[in-house]
PDB file of N, CA and C in Angstrom:
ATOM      1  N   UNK A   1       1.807  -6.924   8.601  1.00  0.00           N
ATOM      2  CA  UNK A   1       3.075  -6.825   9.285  1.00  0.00           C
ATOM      3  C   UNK A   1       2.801  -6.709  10.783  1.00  0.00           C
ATOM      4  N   UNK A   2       2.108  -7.702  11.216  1.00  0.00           N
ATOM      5  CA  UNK A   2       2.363  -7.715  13.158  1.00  0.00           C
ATOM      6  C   UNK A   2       3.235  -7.298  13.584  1.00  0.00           C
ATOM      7  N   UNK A   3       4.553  -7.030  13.329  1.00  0.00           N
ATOM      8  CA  UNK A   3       5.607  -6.754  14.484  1.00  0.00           C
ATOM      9  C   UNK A   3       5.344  -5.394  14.324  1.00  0.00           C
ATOM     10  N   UNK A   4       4.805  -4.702  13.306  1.00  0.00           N
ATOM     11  CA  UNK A   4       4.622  -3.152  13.135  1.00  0.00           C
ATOM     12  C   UNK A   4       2.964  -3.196  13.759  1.00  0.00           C
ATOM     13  N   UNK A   5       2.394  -3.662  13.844  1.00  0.00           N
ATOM     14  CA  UNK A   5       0.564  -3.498  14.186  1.00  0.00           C
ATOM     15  C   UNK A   5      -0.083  -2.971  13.070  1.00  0.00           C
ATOM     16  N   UNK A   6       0.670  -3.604  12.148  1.00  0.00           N
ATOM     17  CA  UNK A   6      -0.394  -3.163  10.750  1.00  0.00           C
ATOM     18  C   UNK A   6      -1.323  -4.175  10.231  1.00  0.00           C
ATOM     19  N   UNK A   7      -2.262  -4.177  10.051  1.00  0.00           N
ATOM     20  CA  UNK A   7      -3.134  -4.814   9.508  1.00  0.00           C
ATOM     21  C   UNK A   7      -3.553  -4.264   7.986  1.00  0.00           C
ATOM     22  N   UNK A   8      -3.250  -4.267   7.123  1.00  0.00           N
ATOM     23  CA  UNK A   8      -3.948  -3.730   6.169  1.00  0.00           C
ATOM     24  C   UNK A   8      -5.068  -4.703   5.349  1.00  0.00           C
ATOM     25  N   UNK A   9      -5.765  -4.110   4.851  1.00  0.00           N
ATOM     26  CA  UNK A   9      -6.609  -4.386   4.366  1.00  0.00           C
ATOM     27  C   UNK A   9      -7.597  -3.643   3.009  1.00  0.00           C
ATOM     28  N   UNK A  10      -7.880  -4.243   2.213  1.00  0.00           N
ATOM     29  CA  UNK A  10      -8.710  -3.542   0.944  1.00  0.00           C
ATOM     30  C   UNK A  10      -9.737  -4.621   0.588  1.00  0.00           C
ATOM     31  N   UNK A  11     -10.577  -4.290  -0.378  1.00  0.00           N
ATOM     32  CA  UNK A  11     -11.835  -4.700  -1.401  1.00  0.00           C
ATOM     33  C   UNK A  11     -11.177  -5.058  -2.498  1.00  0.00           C
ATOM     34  N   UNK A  12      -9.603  -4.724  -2.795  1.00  0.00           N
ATOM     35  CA  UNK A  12      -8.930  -5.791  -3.681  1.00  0.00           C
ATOM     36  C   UNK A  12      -7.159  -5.831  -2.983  1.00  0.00           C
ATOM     37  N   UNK A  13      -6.517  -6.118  -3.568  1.00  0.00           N
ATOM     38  CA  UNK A  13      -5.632  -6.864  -3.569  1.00  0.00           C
ATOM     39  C   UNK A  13      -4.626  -5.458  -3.724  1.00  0.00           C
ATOM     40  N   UNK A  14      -4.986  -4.317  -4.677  1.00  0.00           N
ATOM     41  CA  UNK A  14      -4.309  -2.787  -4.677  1.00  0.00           C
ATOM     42  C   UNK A  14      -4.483  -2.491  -3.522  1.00  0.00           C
ATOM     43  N   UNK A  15      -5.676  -2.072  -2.648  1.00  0.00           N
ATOM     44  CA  UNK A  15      -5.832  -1.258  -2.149  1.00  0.00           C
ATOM     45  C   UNK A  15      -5.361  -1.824  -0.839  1.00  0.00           C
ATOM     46  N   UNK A  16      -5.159  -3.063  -0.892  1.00  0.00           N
ATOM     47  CA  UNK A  16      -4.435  -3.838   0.447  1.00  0.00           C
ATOM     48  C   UNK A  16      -3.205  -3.285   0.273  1.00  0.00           C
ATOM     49  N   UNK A  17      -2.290  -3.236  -0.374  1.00  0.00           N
ATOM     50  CA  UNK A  17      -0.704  -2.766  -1.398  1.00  0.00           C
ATOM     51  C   UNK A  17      -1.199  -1.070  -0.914  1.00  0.00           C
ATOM     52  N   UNK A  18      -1.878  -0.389  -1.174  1.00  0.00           N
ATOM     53  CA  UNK A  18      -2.011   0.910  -1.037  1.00  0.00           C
ATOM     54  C   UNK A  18      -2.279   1.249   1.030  1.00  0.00           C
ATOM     55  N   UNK A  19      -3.052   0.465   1.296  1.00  0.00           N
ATOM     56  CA  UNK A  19      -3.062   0.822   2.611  1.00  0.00           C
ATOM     57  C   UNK A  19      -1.883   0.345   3.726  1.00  0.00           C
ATOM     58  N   UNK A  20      -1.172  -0.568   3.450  1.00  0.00           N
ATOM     59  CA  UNK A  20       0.413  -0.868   3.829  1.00  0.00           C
ATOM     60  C   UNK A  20       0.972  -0.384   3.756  1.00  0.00           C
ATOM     61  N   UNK A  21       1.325   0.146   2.298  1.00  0.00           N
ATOM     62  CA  UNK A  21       2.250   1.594   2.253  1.00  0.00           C
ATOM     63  C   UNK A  21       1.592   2.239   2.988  1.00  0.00           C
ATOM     64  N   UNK A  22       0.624   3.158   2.902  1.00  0.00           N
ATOM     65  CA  UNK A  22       0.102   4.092   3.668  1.00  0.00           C
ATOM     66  C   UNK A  22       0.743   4.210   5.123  1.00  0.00           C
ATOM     67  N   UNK A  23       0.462   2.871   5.878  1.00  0.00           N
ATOM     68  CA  UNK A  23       0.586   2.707   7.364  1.00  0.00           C
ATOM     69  C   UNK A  23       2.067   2.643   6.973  1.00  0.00           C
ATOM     70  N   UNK A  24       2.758   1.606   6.316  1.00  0.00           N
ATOM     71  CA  UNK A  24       4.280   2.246   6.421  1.00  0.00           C
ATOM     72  C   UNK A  24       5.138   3.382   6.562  1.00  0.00           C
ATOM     73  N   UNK A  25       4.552   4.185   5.448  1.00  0.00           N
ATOM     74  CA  UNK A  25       4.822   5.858   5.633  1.00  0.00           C
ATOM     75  C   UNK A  25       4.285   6.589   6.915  1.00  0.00           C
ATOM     76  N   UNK A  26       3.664   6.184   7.546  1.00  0.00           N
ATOM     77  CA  UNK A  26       3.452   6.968   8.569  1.00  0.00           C
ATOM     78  C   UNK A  26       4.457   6.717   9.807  1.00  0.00           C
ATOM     79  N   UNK A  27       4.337   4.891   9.687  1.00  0.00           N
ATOM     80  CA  UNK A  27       5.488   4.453  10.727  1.00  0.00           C
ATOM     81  C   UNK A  27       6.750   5.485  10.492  1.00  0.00           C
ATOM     82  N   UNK A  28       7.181   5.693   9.767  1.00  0.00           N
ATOM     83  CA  UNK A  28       8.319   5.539   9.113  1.00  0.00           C
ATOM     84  C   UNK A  28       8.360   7.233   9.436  1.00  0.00           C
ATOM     85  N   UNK A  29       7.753   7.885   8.744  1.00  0.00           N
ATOM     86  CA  UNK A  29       7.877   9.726   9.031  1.00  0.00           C
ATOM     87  C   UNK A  29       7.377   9.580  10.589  1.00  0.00           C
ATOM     88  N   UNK A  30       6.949   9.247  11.547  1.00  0.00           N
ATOM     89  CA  UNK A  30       6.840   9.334  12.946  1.00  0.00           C
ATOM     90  C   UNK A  30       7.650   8.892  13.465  1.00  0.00           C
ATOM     91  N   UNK A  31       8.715   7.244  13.481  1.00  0.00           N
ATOM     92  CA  UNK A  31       9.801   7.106  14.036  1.00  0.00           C
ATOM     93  C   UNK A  31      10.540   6.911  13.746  1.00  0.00           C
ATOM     94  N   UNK A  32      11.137   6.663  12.593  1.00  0.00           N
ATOM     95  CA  UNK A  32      12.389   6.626  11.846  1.00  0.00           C
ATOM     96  C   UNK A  32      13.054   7.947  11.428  1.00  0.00           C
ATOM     97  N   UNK A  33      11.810   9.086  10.873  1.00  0.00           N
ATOM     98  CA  UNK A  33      12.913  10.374  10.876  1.00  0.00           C
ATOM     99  C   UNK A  33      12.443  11.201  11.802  1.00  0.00           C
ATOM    100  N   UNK A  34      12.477  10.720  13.198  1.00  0.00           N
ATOM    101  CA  UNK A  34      12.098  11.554  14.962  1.00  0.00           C
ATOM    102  C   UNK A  34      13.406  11.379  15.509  1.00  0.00           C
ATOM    103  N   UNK A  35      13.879  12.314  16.270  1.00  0.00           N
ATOM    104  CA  UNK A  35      14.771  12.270  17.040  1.00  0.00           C
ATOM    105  C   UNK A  35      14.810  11.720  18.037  1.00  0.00           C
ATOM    106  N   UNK A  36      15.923  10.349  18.090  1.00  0.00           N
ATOM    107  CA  UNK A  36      15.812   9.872  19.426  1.00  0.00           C
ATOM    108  C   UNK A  36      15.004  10.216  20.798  1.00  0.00           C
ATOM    109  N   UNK A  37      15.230  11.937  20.981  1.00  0.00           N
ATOM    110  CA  UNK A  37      15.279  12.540  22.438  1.00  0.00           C
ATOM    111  C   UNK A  37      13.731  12.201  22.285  1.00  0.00           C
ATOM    112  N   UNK A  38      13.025  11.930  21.430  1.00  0.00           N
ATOM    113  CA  UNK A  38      11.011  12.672  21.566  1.00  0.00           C
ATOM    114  C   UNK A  38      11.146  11.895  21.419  1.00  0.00           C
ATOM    115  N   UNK A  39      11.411  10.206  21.505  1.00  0.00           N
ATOM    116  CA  UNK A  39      10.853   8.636  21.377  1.00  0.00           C
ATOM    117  C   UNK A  39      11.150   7.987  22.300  1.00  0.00           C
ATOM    118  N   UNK A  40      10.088   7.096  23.135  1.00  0.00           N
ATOM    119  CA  UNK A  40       9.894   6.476  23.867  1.00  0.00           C
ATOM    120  C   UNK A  40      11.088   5.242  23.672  1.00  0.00           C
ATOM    121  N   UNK A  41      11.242   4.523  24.238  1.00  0.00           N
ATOM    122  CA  UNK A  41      12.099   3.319  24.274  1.00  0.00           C
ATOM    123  C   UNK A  41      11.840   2.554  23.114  1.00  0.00           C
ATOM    124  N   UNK A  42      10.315   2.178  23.934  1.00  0.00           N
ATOM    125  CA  UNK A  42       9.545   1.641  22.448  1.00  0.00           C
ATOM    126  C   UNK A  42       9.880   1.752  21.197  1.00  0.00           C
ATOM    127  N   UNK A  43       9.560   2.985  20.989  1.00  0.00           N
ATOM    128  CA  UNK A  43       9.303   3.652  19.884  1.00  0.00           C
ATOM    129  C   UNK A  43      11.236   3.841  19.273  1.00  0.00           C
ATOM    130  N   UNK A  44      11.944   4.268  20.462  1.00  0.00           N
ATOM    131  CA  UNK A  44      13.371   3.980  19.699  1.00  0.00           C
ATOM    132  C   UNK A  44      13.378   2.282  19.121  1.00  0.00           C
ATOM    133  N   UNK A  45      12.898   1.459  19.724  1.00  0.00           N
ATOM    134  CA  UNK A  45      13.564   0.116  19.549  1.00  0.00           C
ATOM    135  C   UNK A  45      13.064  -0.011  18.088  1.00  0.00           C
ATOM    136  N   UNK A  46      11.489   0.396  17.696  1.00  0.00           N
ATOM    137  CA  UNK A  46      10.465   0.398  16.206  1.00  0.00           C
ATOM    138  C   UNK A  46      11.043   1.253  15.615  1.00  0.00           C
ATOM    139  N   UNK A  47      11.616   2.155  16.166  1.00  0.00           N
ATOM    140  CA  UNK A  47      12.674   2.858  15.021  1.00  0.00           C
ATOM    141  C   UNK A  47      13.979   2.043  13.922  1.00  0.00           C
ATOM    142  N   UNK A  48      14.423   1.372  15.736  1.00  0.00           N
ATOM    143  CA  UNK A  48      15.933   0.527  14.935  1.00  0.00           C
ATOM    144  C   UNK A  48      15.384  -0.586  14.167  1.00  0.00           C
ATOM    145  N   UNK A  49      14.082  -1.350  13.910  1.00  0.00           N
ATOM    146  CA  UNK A  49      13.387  -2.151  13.629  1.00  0.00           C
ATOM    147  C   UNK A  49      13.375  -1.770  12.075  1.00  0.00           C
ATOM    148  N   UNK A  50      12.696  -0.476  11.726  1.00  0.00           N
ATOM    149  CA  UNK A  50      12.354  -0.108  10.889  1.00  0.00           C
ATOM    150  C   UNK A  50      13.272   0.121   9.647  1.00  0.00           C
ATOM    151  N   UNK A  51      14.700   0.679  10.283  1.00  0.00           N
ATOM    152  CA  UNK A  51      15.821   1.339   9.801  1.00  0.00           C
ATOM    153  C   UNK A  51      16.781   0.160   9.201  1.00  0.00           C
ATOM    154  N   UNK A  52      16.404  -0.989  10.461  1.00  0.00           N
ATOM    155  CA  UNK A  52      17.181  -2.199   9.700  1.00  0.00           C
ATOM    156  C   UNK A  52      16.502  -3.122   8.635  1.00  0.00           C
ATOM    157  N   UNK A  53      15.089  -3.107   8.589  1.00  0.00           N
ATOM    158  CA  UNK A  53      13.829  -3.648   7.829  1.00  0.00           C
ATOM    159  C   UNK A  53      14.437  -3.132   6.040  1.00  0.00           C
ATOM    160  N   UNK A  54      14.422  -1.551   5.760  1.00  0.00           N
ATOM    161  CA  UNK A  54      14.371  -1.451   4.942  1.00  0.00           C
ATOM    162  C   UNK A  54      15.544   0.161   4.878  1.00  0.00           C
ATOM    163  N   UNK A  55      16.834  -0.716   5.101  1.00  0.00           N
ATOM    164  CA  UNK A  55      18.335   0.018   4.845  1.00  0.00           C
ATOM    165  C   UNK A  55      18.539   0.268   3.552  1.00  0.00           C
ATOM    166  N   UNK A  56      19.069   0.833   3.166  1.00  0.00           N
ATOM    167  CA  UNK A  56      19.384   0.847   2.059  1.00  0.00           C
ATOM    168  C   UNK A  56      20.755   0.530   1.577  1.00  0.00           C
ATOM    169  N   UNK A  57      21.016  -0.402   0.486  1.00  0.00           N
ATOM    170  CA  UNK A  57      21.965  -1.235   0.236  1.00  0.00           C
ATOM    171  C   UNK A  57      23.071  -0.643  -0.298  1.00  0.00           C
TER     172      UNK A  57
END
């Protein structure tokens, strides 16, 4: 996922699936549930990125 700077990668095909999530969850608990006021512009805009990526329906 380039627009996030994730690269994941594994020795199979799980652990590629396991380290994506991984880096997802982190995106995700660092700027999606941060309060506007403590996020950079940036980091607001990878927020609204994130929030619209995977909304819930």
């Amino acid at each position: 996922m380039p627009q996030f700077g994730i690269i994941a990668t594994g020795a199979t095909k799980e652990e590629a699936i396991e380290a994506l999530q991984d880096d997802l969850a982190w995106l995700w608990l660092e700027h999606a549930c941060a309060p506007d006021d403590q996020l950079s512009e940036d980091a607001r805009s990878l927020k609204r990125e994130l929030k619209e990526l995977f909304k819930e329906e």
